[in-house]
C-alpha atoms as a PDB file:
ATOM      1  CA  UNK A   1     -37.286  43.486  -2.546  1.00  0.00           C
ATOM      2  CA  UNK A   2     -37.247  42.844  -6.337  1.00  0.00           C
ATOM      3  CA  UNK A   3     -38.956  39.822  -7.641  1.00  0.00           C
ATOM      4  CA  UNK A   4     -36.147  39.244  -9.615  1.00  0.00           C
ATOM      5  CA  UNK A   5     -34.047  38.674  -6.248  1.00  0.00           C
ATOM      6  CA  UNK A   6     -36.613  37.162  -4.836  1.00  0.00           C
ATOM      7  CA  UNK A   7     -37.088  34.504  -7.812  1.00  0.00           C
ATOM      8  CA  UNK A   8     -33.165  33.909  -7.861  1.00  0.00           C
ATOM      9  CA  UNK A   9     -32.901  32.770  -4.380  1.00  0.00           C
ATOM     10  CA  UNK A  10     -36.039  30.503  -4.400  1.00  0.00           C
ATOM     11  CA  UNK A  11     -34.251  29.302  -7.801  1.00  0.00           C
ATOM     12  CA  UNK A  12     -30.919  28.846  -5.768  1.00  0.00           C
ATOM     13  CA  UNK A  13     -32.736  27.176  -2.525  1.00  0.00           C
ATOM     14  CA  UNK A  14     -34.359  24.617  -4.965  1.00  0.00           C
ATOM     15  CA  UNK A  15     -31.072  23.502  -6.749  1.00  0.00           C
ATOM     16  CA  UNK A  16     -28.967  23.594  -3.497  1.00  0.00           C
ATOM     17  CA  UNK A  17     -31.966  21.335  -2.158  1.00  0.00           C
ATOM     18  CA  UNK A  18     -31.794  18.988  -5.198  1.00  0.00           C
ATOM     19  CA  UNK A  19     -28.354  18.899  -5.365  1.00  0.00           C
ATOM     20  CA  UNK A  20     -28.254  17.788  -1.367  1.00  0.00           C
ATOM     21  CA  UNK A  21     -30.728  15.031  -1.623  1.00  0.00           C
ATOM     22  CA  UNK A  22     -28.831  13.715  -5.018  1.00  0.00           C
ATOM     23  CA  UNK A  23     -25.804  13.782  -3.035  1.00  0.00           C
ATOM     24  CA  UNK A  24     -26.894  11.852   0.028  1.00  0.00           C
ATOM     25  CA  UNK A  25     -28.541   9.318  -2.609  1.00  0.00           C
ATOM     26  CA  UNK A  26     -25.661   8.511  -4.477  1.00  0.00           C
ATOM     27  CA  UNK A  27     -23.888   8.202  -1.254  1.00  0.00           C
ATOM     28  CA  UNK A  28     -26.257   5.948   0.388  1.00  0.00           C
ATOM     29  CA  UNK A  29     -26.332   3.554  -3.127  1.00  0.00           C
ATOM     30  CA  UNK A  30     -22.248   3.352  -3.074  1.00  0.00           C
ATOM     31  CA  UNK A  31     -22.126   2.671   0.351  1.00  0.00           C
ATOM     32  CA  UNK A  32     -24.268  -0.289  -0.012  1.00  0.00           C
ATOM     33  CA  UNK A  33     -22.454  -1.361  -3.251  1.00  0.00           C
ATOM     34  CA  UNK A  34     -19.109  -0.871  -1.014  1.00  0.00           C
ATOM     35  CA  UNK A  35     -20.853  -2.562   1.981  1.00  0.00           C
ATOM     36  CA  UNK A  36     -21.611  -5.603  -0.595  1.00  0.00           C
ATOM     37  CA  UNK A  37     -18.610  -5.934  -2.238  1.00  0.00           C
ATOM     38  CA  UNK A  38     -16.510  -5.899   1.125  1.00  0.00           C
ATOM     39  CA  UNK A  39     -18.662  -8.941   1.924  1.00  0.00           C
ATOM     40  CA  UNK A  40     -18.020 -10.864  -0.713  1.00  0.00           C
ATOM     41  CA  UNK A  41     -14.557 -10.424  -0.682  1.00  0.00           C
ATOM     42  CA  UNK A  42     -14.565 -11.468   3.698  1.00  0.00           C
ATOM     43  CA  UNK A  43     -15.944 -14.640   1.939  1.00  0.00           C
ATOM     44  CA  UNK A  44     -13.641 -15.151  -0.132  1.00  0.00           C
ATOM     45  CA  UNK A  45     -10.349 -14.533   2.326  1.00  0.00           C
ATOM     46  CA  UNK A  46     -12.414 -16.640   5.068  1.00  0.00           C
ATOM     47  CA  UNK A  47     -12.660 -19.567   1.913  1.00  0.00           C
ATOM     48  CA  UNK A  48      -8.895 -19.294   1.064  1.00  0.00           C
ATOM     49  CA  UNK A  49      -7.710 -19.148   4.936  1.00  0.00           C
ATOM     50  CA  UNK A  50      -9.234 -22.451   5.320  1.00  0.00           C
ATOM     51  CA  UNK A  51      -7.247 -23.507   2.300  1.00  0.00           C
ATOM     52  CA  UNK A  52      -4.077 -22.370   3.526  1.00  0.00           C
ATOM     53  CA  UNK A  53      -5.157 -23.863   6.771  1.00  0.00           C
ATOM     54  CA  UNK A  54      -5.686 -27.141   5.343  1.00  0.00           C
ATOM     55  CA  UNK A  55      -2.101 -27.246   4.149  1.00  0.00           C
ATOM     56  CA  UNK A  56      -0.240 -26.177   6.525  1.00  0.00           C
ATOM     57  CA  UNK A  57      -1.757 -28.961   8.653  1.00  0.00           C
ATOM     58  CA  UNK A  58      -1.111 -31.508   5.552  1.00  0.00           C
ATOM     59  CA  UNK A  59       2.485 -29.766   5.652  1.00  0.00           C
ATOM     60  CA  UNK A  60       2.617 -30.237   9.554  1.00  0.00           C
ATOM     61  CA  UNK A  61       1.999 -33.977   9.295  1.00  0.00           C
ATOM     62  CA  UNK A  62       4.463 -34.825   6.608  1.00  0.00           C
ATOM     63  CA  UNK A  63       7.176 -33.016   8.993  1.00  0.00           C
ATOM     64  CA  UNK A  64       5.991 -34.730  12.032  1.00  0.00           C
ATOM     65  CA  UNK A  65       6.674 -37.907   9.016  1.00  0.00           C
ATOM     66  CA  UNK A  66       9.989 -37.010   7.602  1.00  0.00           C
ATOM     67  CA  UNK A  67      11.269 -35.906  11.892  1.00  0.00           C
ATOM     68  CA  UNK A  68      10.136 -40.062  12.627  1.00  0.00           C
ATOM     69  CA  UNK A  69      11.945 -40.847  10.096  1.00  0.00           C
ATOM     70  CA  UNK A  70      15.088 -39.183  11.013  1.00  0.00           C
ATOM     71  CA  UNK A  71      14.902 -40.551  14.721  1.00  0.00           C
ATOM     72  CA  UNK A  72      13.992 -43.715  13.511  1.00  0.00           C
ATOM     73  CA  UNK A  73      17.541 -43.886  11.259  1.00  0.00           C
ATOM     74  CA  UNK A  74      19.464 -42.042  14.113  1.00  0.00           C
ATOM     75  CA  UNK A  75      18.417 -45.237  16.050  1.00  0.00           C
ATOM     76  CA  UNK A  76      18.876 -47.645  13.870  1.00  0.00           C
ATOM     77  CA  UNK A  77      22.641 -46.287  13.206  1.00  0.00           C
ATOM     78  CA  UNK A  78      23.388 -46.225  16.794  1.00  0.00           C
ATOM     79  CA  UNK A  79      22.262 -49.623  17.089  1.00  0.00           C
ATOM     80  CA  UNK A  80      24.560 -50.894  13.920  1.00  0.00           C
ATOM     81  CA  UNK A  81      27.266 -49.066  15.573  1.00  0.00           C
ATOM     82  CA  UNK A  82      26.920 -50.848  18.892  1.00  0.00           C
ATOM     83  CA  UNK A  83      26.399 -54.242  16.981  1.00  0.00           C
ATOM     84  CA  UNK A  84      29.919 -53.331  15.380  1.00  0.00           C
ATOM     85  CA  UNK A  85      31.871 -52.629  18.287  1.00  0.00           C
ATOM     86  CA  UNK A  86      30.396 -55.973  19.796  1.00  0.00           C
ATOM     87  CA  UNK A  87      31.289 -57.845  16.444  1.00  0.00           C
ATOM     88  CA  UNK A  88      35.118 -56.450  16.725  1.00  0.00           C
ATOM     89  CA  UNK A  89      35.319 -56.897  20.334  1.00  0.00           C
END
């Protein structure tokens, strides 16, 4: 075999080598960039689901509020219009 063949593919197995372990570094180092990042932004859903959670139970209560009220008026006008139709009786 030539040494010039010989001297090309040791030159070829060394880059394909060096090119590989590159590779798998850069991939390992934006994986773990990725892995961060998708942390920090769990964190920051988890802190704005408690938010929404928050007012949709402030929301709830002022319903439950406003639904007394409306019972509360439904009585009271079936009560005026009983105390009418005793007053014209």
């Amino acid at each position: 075999m030539d040494s010039s063949i010989l001297v090309a593919i040791i030159t070829g197995a060394i880059s394909l080598i060096g090119t590989v372990i590159t590779v798998m570094t850069a991939n390992r180092q934006t994986l773990a960039a990725l892995s961060e990042q998708s942390k920090l932004a769990d964190a920051d859903l988890k802190g704005k689901i408690r938010v929404i959670e928050t007012k949709i139970e402030d929301l709830s209560k002022k319903v439950d509020k406003h639904n007394s009220v409306v019972e509360r008026t439904y009585d009271l006008e079936s009560r005026v219009s009983v105390l009418e139709a005793k007053k014209g009786a």
